[in-house]
Protein backbone atom coordinates (compact mmCIF):
# COMPACT_ATOMS: atom_id res chain seq x y z
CA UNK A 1 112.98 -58.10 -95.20
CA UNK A 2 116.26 -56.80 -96.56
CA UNK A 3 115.28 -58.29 -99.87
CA UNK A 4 112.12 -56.41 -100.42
CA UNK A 5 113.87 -53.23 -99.29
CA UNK A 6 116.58 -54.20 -102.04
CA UNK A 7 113.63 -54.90 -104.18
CA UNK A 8 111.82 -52.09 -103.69
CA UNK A 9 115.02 -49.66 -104.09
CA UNK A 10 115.31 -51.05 -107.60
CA UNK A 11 112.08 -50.48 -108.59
CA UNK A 12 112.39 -46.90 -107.49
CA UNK A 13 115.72 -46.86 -109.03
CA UNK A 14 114.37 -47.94 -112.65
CA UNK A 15 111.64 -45.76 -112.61
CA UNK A 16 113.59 -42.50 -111.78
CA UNK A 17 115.62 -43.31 -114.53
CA UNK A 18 112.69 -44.10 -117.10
CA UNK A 19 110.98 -40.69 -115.49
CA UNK A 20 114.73 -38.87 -115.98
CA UNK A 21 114.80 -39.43 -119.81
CA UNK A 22 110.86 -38.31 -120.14
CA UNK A 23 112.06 -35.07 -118.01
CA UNK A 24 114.80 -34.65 -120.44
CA UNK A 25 112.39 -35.42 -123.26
CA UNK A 26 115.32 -36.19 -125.70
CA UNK A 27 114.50 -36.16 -129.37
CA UNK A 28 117.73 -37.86 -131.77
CA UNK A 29 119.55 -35.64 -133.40
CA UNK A 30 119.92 -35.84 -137.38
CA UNK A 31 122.66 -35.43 -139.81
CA UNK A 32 122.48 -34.95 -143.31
CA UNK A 33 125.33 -34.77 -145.90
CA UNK A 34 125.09 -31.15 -147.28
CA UNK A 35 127.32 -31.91 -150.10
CA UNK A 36 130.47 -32.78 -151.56
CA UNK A 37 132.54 -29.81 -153.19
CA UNK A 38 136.01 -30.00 -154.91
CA UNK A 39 138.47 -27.74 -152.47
CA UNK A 40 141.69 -28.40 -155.21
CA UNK A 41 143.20 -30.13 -157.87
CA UNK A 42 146.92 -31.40 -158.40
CA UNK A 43 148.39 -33.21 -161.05
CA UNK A 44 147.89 -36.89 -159.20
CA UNK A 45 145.03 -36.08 -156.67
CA UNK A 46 141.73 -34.09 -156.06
CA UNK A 47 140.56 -32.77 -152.39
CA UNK A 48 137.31 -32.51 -151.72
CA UNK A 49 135.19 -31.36 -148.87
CA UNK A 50 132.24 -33.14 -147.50
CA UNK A 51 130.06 -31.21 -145.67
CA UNK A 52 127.84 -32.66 -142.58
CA UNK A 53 125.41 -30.82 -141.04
CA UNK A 54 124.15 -31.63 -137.18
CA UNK A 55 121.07 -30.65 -136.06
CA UNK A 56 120.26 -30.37 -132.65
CA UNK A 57 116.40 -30.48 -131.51
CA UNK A 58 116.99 -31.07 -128.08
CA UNK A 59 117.18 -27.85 -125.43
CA UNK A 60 120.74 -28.83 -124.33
CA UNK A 61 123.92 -29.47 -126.43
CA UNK A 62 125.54 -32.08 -127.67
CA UNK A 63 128.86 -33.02 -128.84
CA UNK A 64 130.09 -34.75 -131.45
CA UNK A 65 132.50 -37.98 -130.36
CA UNK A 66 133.51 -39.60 -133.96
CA UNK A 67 132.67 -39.56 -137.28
CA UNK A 68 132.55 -43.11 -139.51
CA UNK A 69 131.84 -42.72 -143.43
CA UNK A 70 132.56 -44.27 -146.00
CA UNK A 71 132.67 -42.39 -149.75
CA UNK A 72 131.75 -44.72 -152.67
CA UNK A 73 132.21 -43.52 -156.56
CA UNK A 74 129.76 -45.34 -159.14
CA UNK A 75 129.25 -48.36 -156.15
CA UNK A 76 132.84 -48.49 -155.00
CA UNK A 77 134.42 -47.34 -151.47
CA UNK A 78 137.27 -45.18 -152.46
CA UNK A 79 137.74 -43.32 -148.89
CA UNK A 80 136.77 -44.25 -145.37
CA UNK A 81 136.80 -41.25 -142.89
CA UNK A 82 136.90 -42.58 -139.88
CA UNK A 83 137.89 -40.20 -136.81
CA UNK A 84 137.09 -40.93 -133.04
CA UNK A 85 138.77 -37.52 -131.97
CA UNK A 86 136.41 -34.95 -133.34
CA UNK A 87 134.78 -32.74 -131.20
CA UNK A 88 132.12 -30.68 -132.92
CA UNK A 89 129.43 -28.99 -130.11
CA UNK A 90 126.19 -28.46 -131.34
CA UNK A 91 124.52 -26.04 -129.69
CA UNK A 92 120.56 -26.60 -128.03
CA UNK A 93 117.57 -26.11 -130.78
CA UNK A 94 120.38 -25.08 -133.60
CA UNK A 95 123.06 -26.78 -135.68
CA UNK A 96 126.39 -26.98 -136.79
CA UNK A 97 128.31 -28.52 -139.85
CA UNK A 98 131.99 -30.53 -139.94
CA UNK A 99 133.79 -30.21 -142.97
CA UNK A 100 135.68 -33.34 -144.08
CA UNK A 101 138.45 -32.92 -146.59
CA UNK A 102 139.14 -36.43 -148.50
CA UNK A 103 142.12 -36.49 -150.47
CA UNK A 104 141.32 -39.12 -153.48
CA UNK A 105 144.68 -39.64 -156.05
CA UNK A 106 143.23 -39.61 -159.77
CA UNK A 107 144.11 -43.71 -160.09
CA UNK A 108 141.47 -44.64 -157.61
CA UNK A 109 138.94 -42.47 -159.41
CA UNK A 110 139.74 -43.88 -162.54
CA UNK A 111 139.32 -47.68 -161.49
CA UNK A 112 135.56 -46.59 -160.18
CA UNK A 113 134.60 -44.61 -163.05
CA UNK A 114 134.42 -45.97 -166.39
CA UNK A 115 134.56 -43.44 -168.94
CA UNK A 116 135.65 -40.23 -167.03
CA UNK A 117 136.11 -37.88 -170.38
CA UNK A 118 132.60 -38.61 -171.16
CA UNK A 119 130.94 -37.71 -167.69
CA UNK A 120 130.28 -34.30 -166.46
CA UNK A 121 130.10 -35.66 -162.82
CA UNK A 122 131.04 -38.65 -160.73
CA UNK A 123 127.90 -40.14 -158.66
CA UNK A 124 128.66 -40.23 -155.18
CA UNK A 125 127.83 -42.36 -152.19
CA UNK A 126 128.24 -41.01 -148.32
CA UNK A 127 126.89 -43.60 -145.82
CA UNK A 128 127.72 -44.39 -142.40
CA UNK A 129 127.40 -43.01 -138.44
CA UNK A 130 128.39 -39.92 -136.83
CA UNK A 131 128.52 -40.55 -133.37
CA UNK A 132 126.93 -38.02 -130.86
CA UNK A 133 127.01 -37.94 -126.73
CA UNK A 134 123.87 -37.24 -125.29
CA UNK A 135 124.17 -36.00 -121.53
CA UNK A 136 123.30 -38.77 -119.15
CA UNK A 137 122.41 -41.91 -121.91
CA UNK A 138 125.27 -41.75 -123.76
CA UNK A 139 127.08 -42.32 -127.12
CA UNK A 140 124.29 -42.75 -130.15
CA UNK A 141 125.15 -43.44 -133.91
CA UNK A 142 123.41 -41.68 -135.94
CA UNK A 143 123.00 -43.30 -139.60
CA UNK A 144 124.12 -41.26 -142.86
CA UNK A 145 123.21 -42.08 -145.73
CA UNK A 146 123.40 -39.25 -149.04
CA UNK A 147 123.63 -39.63 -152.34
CA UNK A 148 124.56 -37.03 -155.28
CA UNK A 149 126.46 -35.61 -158.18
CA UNK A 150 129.88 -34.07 -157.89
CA UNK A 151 130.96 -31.75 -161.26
CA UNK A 152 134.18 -32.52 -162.43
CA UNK A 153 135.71 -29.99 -164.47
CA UNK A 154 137.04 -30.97 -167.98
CA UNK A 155 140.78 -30.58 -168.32
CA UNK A 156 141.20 -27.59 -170.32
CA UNK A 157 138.54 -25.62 -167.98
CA UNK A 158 141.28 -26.04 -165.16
CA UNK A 159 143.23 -23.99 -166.67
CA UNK A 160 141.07 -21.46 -168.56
């Protein structure tokens, strides 16, 4: 008796949860890399900002919990950005953006680029997961992957 009661509890149980998240109707969210821009220039190092933009289809917000990327130059990883303290709320049928600066000294370009003079740009990888908390089911990764072409100015346009 007391098992089919137990029985019966979890079956009730495991469909109010299955009939919770078709309630909530939750669609993933999706992030795309909206580009990679150069914030400044020293004499050893570039920064540059990568922009990430959230988008939010659900009709509740969500937060952002962490952020894992890694930055490859002509095939090789010369940052990983990997923060499990940002906090980014995205708010219900919109979007927001995080803006990553990655400081990259000029030696660690040079060993992933072979000719720098000769290029206008350095080909750029972004792939990886923001994570996102979704109210009641928790965290979810959600896969990055961008590619592109960041200009590089010339030397004497620096300073011209």
């Amino acid at each position: 008796m007391i098992s089919r009661l137990i029985g019966m509890a979890l079956i009730l149980w495991l469909s109010g949860c299955s009939a919770l998240q078709e309630t909530m109707d939750v669609e993933k969210p999706t992030v795309t890399v909206e580009g990679v821009s150069l914030k400044s220039v020293s004499t050893d190092s570039m920064t540059l900002l990568l922009e990430v933009k959230l988008d939010n289809p659900n009709t509740f917000e969500l937060k952002t919990v962490g952020v894992d990327l890694d930055l490859s130059i002509n095939k090789n990883t010369v940052a990983k950005i990997s923060k499990s303290d940002i906090s980014v709320t995205i708010p219900a049928k919109d979007s927001n953006s995080i803006r990553l600066p990655v400081t990259l000294m000029f030696d660690q370009i040079l060993k992933s680029v072979e000719g720098l003079p000769d290029k206008n740009g350095l080909d750029y990888v972004v792939k990886g997961d923001v994570t996102i908390n979704v109210p009641v089911l928790g965290d979810w990764a959600v896969s990055v992957d961008y590619s592109g072409v960041l200009s590089v100015p010339k030397p004497l346009e620096m300073f011209f």
